[in-house]
Protein backbone atom coordinates (compact mmCIF):
# COMPACT_ATOMS: atom_id res chain seq x y z
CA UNK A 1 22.95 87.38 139.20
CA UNK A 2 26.19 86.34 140.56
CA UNK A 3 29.30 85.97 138.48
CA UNK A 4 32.27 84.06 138.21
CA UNK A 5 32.87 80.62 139.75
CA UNK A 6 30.21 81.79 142.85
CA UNK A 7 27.17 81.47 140.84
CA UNK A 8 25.89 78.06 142.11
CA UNK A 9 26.02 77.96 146.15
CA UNK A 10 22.95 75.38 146.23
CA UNK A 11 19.36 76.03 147.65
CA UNK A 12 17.71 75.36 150.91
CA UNK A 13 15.79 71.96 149.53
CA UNK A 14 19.08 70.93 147.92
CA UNK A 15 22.14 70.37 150.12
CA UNK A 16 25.30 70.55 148.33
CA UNK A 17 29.28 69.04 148.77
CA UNK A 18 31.87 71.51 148.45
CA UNK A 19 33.28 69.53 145.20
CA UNK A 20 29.73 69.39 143.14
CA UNK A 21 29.11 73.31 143.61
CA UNK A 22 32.56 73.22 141.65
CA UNK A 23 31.88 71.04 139.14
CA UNK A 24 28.81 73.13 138.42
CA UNK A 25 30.08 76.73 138.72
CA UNK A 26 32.99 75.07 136.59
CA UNK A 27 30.26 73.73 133.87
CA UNK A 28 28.50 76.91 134.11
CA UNK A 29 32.01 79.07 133.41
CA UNK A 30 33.64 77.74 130.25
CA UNK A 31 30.08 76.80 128.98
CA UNK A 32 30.88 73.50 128.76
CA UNK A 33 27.54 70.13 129.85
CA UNK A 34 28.05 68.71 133.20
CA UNK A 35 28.20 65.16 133.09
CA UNK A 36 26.90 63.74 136.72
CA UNK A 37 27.14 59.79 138.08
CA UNK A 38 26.38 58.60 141.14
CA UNK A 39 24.44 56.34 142.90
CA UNK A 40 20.60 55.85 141.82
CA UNK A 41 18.85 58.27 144.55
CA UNK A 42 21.85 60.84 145.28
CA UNK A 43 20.02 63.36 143.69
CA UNK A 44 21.22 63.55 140.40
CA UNK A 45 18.21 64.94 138.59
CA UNK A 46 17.06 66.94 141.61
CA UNK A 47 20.41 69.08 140.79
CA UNK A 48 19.01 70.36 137.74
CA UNK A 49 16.12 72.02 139.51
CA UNK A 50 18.06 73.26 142.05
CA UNK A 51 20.73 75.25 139.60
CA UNK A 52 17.49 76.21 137.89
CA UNK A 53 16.47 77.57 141.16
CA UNK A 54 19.17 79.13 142.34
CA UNK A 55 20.09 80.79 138.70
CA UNK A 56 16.93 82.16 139.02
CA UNK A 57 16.20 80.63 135.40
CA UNK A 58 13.36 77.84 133.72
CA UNK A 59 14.51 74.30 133.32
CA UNK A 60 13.51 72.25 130.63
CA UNK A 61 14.15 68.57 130.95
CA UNK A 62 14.48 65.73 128.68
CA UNK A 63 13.85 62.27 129.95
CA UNK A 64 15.91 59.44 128.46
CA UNK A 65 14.41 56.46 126.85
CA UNK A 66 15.87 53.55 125.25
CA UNK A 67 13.87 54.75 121.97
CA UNK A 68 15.49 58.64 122.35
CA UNK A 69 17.01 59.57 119.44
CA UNK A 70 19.36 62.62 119.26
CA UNK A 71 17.56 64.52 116.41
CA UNK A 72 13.91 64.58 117.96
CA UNK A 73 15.87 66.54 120.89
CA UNK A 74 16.09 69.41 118.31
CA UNK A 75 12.62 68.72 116.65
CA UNK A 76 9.83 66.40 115.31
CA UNK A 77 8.52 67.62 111.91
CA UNK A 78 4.68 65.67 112.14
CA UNK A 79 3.90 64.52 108.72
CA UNK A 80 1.14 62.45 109.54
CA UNK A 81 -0.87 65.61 111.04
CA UNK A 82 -0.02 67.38 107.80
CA UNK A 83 -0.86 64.33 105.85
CA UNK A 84 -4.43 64.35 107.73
CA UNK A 85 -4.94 68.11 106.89
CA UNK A 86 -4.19 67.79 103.40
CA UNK A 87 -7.12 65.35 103.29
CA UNK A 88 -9.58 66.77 104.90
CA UNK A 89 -8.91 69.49 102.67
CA UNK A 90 -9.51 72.47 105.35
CA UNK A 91 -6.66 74.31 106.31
CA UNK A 92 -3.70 75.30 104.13
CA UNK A 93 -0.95 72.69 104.94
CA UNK A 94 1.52 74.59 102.62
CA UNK A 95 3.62 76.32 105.86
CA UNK A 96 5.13 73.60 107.17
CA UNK A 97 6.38 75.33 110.01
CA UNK A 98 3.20 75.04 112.10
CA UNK A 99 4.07 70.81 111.79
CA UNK A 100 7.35 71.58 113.68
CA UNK A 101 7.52 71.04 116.98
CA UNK A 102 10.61 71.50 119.18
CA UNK A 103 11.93 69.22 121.24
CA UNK A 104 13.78 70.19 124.51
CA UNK A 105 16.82 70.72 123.25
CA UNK A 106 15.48 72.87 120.46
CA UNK A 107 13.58 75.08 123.14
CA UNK A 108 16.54 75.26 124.85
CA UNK A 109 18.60 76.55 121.86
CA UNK A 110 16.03 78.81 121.07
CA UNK A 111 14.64 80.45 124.49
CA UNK A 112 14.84 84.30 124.35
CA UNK A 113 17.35 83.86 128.05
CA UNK A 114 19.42 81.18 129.31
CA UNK A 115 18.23 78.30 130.46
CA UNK A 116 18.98 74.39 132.39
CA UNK A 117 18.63 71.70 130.10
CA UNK A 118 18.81 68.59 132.02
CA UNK A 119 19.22 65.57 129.64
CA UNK A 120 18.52 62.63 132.38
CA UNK A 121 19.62 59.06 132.10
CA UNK A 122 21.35 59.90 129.07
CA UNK A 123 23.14 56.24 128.84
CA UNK A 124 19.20 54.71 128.70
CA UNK A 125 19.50 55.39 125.20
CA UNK A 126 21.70 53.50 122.53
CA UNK A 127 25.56 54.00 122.22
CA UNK A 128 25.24 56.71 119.15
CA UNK A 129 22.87 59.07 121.31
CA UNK A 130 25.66 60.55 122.93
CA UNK A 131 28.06 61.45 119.77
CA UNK A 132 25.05 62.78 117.71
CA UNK A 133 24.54 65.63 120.13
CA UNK A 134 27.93 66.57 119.65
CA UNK A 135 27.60 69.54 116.93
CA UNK A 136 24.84 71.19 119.12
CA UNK A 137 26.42 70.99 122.01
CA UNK A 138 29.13 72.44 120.63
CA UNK A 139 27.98 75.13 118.25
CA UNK A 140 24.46 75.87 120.07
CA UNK A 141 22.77 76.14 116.91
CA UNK A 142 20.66 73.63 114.85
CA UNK A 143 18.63 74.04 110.97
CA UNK A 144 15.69 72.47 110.22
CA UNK A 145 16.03 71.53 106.81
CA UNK A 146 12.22 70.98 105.98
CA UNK A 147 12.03 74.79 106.35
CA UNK A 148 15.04 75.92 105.47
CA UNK A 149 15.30 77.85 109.32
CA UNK A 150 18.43 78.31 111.41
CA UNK A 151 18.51 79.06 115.29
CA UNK A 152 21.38 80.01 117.46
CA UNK A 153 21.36 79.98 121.22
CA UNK A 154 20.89 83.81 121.87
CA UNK A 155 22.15 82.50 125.33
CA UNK A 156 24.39 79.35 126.02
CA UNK A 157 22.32 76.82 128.02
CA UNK A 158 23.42 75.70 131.20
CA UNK A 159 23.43 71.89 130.63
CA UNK A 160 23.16 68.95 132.92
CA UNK A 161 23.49 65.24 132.06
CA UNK A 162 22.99 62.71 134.40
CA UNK A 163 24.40 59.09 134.56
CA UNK A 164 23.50 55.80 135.96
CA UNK A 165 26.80 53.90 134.50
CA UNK A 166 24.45 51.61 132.83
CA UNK A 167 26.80 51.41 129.68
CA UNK A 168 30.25 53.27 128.88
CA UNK A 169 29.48 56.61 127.31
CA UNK A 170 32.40 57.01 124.05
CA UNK A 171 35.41 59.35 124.77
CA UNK A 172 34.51 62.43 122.37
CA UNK A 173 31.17 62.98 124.13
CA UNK A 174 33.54 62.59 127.65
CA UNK A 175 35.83 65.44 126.51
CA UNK A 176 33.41 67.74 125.85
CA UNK A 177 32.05 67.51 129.46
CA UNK A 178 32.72 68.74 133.02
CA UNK A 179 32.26 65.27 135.11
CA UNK A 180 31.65 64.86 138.48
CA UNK A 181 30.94 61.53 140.98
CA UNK A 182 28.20 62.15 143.32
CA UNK A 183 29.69 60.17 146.47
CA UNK A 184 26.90 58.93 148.87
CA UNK A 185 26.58 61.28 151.47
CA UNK A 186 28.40 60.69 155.16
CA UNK A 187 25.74 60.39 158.18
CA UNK A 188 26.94 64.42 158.27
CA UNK A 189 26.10 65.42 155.47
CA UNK A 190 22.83 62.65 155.53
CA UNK A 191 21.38 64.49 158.81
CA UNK A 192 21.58 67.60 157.33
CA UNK A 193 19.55 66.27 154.30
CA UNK A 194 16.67 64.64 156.37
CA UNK A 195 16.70 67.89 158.40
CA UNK A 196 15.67 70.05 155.19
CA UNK A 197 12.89 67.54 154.61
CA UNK A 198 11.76 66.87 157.63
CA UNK A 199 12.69 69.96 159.88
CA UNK A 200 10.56 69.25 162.87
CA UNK A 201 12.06 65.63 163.51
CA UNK A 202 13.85 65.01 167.18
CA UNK A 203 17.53 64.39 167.39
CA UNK A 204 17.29 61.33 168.93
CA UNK A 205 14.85 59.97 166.39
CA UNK A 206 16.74 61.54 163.59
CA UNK A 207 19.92 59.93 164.95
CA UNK A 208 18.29 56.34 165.40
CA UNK A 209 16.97 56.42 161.65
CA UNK A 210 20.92 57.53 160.32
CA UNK A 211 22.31 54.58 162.47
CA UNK A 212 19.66 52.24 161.19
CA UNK A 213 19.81 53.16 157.75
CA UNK A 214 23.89 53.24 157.06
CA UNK A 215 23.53 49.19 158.93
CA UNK A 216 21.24 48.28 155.93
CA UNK A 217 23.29 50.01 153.47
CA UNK A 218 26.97 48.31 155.29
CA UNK A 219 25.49 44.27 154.98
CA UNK A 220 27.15 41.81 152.85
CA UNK A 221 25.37 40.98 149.84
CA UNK A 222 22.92 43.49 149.74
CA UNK A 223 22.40 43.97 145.95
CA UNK A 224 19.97 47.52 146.24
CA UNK A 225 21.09 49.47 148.84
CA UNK A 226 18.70 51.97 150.45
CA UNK A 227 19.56 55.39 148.97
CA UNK A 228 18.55 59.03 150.39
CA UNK A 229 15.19 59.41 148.98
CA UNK A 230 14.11 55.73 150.61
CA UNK A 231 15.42 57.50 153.95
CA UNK A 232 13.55 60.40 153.58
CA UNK A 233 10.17 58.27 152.86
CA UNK A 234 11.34 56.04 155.38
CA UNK A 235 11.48 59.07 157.84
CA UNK A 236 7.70 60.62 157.02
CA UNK A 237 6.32 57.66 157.46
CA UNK A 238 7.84 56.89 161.26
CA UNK A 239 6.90 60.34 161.67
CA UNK A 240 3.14 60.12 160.39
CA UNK A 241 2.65 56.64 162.81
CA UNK A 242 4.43 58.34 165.56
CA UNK A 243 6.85 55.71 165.99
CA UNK A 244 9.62 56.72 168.15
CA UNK A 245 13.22 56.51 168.71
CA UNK A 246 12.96 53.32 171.01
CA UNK A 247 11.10 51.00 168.44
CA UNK A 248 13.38 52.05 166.05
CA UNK A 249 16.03 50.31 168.00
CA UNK A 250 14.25 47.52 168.90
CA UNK A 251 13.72 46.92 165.11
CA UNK A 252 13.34 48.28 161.72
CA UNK A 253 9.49 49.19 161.01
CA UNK A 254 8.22 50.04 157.60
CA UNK A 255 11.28 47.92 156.03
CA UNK A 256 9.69 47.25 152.83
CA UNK A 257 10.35 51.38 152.51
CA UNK A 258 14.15 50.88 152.50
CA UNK A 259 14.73 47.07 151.05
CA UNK A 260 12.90 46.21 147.79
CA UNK A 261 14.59 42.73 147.22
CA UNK A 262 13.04 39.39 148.60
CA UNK A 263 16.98 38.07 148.95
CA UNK A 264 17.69 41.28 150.87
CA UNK A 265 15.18 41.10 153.07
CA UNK A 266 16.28 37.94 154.25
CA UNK A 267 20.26 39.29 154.63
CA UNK A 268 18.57 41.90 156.58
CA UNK A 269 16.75 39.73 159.09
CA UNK A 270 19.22 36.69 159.39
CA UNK A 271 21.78 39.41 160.01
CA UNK A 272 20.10 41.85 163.02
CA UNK A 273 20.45 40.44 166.32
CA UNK A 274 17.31 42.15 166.88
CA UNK A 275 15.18 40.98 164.31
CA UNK A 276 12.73 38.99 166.31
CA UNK A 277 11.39 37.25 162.47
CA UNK A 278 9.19 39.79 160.26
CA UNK A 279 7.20 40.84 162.94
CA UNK A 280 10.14 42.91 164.33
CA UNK A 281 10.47 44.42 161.36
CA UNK A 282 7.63 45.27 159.41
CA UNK A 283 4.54 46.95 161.07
């Protein structure tokens, strides 16, 4: 495995900026979560895989709800399963242990090598999520009081949190973390993306799509912008109608791929000299 600040260089699904293999190899260096925002479809959570990937280790992911709380992370003791045992009178319900279930983070904690935790959508949850993973993010190590048991990370996790700005996450939980913005790629960087998911594609198509696609994202008013995984959808299915580059400039097929709002749907076709009404640009 590569050492030092080189150990993340990004995959060949996952195209990377200069500044995020940073923040990660940063993260990954003085052990310390990295906090990712960006835009909704920049490829926040895909990041996790890919430093999975590329570390050559499992991930283990933890999806954010508005009903997450902190301590089920670690574990969930099931009393009602005991409870049920106990009734039914057959099977000896006096280990409690085999009612504890870890969570992700406690599988994290306790995996025999290192690991990427991704906690995603971490501001879903309510405004004290955030501080109460603070002592096991800090001291890798967690008890289970209905046992009595006490684990310590054999390995530090390499942990990635991910952001959609939906509410202010408090300032002890931001010093603890590495943070990096995700910008929206460039049309650069963008045509290298398409080109890892859809290798076969022909420049001038590719470069029709990019030029159509940045237009929807540049109109006043929009209030979703197309982001990179529309494009990419967007893109197999021109490719899978074989629709070519010269309808694509005519008009804007398979819009309802890219646009998702009735009021931006109607920016988008009082705004394109080429509209032609809805039948330019849906097929």
């Amino acid at each position: 495995m590569r050492k030092g600040f080189d150990r993340f260089s990004g995959t060949g699904t996952y195209i990377t900026s200069p500044g995020l293999r940073q923040a990660v190899n940063v993260a990954v260096a003085i052990g310390r979560p990295l906090l990712v925002k960006g835009e909704p479809g920049t490829g926040k959570t895909l990041l996790a895989r890919a430093v999975a990937e590329d570390l050559g280790v499992d991930l283990i992911a933890w999806n954010i709800k508005s009903t997450s709380k902190a301590a089920d992370g670690l574990y969930v003791y099931d009393t009602v399963k005991r409870l049920q045992d106990s009734r039914f009178g057959d099977k000896d319900v006096s280990d409690i242990r085999q009612y504890i279930r870890l969570g992700p983070l406690g599988r994290a904690l306790t995996s025999a090598g290192q690991v990427v935790l991704l906690i995603d959508e971490i501001d879903k949850a309510d405004l004290e999520f955030p501080n109460d993973l603070l002592h096991e993010l800090d001291a890798m190590e967690f008890s289970v009081p209905e046992t009595g048991d006490r684990y310590a990370a054999s390995s530090r996790p390499v942990v990635v949190i991910t952001s959609n700005a939906e509410k202010e996450l408090p300032d002890p939980f931001l010093r603890r973390c590495v943070f990096h913005f995700i910008e929206f790629p460039d049309e650069k960087l963008m045509t290298e993306i398409v080109r890892v998911h859809h290798p076969r594609i022909g420049e001038q198509l590719l470069a029709q799509c990019v030029r159509k696609f940045y237009w929807l994202r540049s109109l006043d008013g929009i209030r979703k912008r197309p982001s990179t995984s529309e494009l990419v959808d967007w893109i197999g299915a021109l490719i899978a109608s074989g629709i070519g580059e010269d309808e694509i400039a005519a008009g804007i097929p398979f819009l309802g791929a890219l646009v998702k709002k009735p009021e931006d749907l109607e920016i988008v076709e009082s705004s394109s000299p080429r509209a032609g009404g809805r039948k330019g640009l849906f097929r």
